[in-house]
N, C-alpha and C. Protein backbone atom coordinates (compact mmCIF):
# COMPACT_ATOMS: atom_id res chain seq x y z
N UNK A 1 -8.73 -37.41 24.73
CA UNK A 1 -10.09 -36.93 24.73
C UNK A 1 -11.03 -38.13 24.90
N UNK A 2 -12.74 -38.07 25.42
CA UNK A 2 -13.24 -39.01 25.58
C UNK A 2 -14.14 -39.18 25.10
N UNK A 3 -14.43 -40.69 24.51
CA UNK A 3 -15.31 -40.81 23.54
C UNK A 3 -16.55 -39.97 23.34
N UNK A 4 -17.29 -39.69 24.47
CA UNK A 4 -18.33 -38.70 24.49
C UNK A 4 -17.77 -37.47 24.17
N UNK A 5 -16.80 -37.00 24.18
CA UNK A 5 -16.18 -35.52 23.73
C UNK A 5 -15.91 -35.54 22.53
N UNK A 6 -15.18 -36.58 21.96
CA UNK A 6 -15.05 -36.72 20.55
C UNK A 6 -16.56 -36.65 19.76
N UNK A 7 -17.07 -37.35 20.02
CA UNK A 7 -18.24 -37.45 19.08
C UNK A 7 -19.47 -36.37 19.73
N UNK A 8 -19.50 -35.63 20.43
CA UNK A 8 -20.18 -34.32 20.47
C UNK A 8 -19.48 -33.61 19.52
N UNK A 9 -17.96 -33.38 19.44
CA UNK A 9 -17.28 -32.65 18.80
C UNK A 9 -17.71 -32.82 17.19
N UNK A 10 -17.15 -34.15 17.01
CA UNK A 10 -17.66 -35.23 15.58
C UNK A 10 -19.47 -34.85 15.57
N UNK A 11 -20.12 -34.87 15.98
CA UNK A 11 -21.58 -34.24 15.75
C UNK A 11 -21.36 -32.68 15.34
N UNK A 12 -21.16 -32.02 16.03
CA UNK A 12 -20.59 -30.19 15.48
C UNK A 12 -20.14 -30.36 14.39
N UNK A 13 -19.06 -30.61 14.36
CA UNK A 13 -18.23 -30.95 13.04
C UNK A 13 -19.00 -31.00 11.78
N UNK A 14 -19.36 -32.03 11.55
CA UNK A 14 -20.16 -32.77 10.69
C UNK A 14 -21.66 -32.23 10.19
N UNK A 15 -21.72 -31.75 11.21
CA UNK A 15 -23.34 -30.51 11.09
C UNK A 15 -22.94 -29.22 10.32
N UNK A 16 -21.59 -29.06 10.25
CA UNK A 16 -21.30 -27.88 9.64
C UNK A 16 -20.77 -27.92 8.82
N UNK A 17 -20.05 -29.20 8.17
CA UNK A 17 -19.62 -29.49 6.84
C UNK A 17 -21.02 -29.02 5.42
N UNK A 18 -21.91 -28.94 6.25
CA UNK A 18 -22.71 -28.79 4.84
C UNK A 18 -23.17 -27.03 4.36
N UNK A 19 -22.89 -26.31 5.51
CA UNK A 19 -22.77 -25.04 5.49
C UNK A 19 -21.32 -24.53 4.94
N UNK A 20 -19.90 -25.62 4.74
CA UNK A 20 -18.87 -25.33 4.51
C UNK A 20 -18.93 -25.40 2.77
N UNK A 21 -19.70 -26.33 2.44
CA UNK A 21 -19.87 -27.02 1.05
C UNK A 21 -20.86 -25.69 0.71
N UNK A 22 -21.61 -25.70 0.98
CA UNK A 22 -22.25 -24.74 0.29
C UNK A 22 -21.44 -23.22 -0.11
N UNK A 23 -21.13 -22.72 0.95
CA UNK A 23 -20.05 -21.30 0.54
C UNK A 23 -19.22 -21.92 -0.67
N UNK A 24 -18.73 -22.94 -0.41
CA UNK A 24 -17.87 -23.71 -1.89
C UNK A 24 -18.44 -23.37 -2.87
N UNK A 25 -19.59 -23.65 -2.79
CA UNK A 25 -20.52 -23.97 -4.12
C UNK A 25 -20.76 -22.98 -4.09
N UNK A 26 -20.97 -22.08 -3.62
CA UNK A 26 -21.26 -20.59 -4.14
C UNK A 26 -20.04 -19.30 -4.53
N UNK A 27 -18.90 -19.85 -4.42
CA UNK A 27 -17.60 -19.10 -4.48
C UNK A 27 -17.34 -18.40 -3.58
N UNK A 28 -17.41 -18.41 -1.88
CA UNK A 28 -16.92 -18.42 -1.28
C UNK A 28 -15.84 -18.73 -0.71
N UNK A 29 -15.83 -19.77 -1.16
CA UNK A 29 -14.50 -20.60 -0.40
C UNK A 29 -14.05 -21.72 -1.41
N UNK A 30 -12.65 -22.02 -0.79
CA UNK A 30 -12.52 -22.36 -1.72
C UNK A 30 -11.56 -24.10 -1.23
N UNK A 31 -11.66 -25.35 -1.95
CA UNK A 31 -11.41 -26.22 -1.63
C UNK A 31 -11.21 -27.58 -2.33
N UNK A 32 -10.27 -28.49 -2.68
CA UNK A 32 -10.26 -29.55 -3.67
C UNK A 32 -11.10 -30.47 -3.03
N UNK A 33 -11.73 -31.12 -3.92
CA UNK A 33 -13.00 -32.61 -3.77
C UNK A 33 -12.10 -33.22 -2.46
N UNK A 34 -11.02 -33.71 -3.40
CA UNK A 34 -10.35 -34.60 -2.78
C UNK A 34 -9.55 -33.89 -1.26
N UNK A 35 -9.55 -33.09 -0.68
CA UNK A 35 -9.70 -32.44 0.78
C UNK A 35 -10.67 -33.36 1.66
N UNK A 36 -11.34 -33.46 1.27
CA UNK A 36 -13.25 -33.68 1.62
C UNK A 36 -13.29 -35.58 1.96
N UNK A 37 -12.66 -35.87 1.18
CA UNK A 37 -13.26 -37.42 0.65
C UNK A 37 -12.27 -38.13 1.69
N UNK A 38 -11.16 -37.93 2.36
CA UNK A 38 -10.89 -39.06 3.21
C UNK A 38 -11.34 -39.15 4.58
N UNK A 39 -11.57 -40.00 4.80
CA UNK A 39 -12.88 -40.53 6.34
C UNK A 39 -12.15 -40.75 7.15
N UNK A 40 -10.84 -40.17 7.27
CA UNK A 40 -9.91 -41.06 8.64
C UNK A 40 -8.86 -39.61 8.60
N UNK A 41 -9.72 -38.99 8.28
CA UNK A 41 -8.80 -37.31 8.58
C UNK A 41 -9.71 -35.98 9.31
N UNK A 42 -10.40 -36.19 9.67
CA UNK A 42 -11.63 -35.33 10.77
C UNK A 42 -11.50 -36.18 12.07
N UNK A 43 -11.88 -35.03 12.53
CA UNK A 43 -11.96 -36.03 14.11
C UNK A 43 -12.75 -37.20 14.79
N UNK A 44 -13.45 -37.44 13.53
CA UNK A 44 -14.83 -38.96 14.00
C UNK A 44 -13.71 -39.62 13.46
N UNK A 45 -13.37 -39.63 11.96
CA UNK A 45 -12.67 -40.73 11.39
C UNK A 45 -11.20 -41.20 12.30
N UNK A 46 -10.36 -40.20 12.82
CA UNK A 46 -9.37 -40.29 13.50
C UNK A 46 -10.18 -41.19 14.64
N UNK A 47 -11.00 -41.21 15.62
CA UNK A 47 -11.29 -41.71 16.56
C UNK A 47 -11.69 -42.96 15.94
N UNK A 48 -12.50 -43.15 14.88
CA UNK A 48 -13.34 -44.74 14.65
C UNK A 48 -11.68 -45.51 14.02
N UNK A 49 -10.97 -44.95 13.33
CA UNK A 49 -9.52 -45.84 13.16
C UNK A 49 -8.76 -45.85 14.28
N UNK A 50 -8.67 -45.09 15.16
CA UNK A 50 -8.29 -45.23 16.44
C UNK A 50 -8.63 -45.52 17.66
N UNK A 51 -8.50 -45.13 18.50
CA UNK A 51 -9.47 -45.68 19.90
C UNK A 51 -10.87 -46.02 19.86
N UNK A 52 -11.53 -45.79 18.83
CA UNK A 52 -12.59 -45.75 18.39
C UNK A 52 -12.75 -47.61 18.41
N UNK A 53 -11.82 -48.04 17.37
CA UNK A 53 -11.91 -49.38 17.34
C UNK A 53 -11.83 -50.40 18.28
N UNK A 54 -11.87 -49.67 19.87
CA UNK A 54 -12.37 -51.11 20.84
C UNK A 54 -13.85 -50.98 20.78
N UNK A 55 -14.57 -50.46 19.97
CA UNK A 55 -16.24 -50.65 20.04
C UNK A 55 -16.41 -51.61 18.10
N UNK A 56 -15.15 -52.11 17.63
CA UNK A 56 -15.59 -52.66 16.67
C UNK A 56 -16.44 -53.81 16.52
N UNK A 57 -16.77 -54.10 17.69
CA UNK A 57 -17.38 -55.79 17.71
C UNK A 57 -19.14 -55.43 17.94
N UNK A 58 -19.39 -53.65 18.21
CA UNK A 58 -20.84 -53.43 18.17
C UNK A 58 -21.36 -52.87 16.75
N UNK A 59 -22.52 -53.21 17.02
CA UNK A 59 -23.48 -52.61 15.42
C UNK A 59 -23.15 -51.26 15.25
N UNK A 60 -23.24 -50.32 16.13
CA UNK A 60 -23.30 -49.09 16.07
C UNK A 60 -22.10 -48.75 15.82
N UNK A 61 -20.96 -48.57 16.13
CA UNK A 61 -19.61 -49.00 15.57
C UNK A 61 -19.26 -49.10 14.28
N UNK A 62 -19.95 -50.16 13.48
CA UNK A 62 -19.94 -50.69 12.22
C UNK A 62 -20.85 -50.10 11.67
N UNK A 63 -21.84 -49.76 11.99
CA UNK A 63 -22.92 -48.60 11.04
C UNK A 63 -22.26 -47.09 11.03
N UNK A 64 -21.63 -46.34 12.01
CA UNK A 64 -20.84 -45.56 12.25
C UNK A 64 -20.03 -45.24 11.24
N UNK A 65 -19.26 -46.30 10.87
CA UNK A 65 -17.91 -46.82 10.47
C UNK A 65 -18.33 -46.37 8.87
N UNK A 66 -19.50 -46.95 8.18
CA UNK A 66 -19.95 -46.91 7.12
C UNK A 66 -20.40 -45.76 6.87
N UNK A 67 -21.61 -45.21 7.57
CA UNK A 67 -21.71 -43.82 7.37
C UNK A 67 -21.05 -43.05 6.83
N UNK A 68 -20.17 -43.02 7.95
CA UNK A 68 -18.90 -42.00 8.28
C UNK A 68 -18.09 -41.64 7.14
N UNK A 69 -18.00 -42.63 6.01
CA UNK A 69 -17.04 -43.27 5.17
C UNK A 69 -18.30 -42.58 3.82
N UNK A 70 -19.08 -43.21 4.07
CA UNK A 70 -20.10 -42.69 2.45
C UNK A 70 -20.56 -41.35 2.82
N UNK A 71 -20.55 -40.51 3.94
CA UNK A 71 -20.85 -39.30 3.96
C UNK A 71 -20.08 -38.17 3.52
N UNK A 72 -18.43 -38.36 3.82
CA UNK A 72 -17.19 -38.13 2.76
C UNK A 72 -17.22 -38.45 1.95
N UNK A 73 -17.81 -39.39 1.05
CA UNK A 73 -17.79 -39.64 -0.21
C UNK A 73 -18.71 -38.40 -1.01
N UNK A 74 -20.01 -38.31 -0.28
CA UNK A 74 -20.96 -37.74 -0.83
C UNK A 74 -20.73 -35.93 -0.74
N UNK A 75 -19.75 -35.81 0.08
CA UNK A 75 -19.12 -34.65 0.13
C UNK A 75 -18.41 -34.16 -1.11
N UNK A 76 -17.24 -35.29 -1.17
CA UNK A 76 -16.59 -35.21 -2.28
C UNK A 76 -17.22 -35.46 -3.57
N UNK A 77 -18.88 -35.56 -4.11
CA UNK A 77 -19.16 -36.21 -4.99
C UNK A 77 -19.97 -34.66 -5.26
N UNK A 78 -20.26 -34.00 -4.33
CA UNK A 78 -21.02 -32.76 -4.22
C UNK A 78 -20.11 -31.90 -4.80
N UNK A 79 -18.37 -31.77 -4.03
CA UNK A 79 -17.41 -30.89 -5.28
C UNK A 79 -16.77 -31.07 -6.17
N UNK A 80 -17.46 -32.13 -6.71
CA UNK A 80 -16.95 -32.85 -7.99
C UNK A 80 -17.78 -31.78 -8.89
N UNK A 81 -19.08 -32.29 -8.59
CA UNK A 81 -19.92 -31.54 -9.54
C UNK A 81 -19.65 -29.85 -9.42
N UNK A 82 -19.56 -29.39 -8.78
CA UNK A 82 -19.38 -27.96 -8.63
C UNK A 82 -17.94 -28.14 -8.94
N UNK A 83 -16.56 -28.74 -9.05
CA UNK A 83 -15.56 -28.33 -9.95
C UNK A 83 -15.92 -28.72 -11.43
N UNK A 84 -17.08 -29.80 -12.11
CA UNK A 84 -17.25 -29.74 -13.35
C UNK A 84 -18.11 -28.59 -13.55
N UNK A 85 -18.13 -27.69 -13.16
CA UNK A 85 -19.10 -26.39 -13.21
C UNK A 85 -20.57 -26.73 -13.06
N UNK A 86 -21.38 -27.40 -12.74
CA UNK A 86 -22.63 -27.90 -12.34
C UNK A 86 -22.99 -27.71 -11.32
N UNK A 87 -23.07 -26.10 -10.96
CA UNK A 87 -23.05 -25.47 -9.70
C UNK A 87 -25.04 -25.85 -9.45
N UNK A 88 -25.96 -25.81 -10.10
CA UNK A 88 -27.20 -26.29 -10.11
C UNK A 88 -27.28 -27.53 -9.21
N UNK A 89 -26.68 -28.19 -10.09
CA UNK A 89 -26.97 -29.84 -9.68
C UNK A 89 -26.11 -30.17 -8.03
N UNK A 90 -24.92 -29.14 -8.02
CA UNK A 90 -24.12 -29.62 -6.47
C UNK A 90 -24.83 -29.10 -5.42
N UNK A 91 -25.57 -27.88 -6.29
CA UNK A 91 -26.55 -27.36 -4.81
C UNK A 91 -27.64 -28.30 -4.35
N UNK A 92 -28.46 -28.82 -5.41
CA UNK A 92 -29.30 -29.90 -4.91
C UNK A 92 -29.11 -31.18 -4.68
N UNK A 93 -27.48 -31.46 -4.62
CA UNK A 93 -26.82 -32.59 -4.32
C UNK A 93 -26.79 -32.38 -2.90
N UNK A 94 -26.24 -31.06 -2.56
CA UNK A 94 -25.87 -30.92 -1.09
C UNK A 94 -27.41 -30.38 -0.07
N UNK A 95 -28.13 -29.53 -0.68
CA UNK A 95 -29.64 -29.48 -0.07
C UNK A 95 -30.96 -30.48 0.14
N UNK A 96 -30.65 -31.17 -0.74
CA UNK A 96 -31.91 -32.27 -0.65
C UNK A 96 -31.68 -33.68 -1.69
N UNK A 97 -30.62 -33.82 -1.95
CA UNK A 97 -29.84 -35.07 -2.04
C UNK A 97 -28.94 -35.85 -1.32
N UNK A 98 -28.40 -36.93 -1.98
CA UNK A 98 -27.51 -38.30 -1.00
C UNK A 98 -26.95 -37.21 -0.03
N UNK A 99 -25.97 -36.17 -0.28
CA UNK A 99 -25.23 -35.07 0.81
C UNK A 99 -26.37 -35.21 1.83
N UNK A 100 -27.66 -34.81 1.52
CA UNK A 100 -28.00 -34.25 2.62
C UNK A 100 -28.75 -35.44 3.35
N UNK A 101 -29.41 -36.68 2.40
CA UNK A 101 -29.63 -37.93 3.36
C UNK A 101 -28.00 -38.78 4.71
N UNK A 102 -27.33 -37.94 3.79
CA UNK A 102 -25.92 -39.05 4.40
C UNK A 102 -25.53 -38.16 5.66
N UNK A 103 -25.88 -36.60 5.63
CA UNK A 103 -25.69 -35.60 7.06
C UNK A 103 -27.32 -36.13 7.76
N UNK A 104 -28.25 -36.35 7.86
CA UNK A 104 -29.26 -37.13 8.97
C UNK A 104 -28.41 -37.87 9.52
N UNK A 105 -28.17 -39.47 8.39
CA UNK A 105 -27.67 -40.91 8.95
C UNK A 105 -26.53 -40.45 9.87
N UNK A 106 -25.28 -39.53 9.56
CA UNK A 106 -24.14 -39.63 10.12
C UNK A 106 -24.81 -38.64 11.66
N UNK A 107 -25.50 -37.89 11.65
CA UNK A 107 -26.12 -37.52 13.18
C UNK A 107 -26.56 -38.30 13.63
N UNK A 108 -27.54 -39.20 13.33
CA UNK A 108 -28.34 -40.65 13.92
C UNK A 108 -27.07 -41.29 14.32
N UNK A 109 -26.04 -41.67 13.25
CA UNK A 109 -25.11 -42.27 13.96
C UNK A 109 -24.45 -42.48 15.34
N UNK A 110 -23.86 -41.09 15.17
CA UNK A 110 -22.97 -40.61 15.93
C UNK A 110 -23.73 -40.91 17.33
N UNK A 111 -24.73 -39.98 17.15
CA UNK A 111 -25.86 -40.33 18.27
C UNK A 111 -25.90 -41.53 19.23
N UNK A 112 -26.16 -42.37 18.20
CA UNK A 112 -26.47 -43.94 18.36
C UNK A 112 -24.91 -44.46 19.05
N UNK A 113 -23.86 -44.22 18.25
CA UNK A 113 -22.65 -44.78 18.84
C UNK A 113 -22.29 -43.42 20.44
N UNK A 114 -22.54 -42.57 20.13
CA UNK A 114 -22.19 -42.13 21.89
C UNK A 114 -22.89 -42.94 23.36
N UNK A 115 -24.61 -42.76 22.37
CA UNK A 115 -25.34 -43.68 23.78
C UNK A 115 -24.46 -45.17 24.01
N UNK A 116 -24.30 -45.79 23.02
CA UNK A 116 -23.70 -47.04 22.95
C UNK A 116 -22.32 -47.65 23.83
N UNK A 117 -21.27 -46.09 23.73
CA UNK A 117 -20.92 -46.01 24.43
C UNK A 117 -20.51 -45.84 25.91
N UNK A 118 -21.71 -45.35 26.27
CA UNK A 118 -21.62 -44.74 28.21
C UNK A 118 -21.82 -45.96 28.83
């Protein structure tokens, strides 16, 4: 697949992780933190540890890289709280907290590393 396909894909993706978290948080669905939290198991993370890494020597790359990595975190930090039953606090973790500053950055990202790429 090619980098521009991946990370259109990795943009979709990632735009909809927060509509996935939420059904979580509302008992819809259902899912362990730790599902969520590794950055090299979705299809951005597979590409930035993989082919991804002949763009390691650019900024965008390495801002990417970081994102990518604390936006799974903040995922997993969102069903933390909603498995300690703090279904309040995960909703405004994931609506208008770090969750939802870290889904902007990782679109800016992605963004930023496709143009970067062509």
């Amino acid at each position: 697949m090619k980098t521009e396909e991946v990370l259109d894909k990795g943009f979709v993706a990632h735009s909809n992780v927060k509509a996935r978290l939420k059904r979580i948080i509302a008992g819809e669905e259902e899912a362990a933190p730790e599902s969520v939290r590794a950055d090299n198991k979705c299809i951005v993370g597979e590409w930035i540890y993989g082919p991804g890494s002949e763009f390691s020597d650019t900024e965008e790359y390495k801002k990417l890289k970081s994102i990518h990595a604390d936006f799974h975190e903040e995922a997993y930090q969102a069903l933390m709280l909603h498995k300690k039953g703090d279904t309040s606090a995960a909703q405004d973790y994931v609506e208008t907290g770090p969750f939802e500053d870290k889904s902007r950055e990782i679109k800016t990202a992605l963004f930023a590393m496709k143009k970067a790429a062509q």
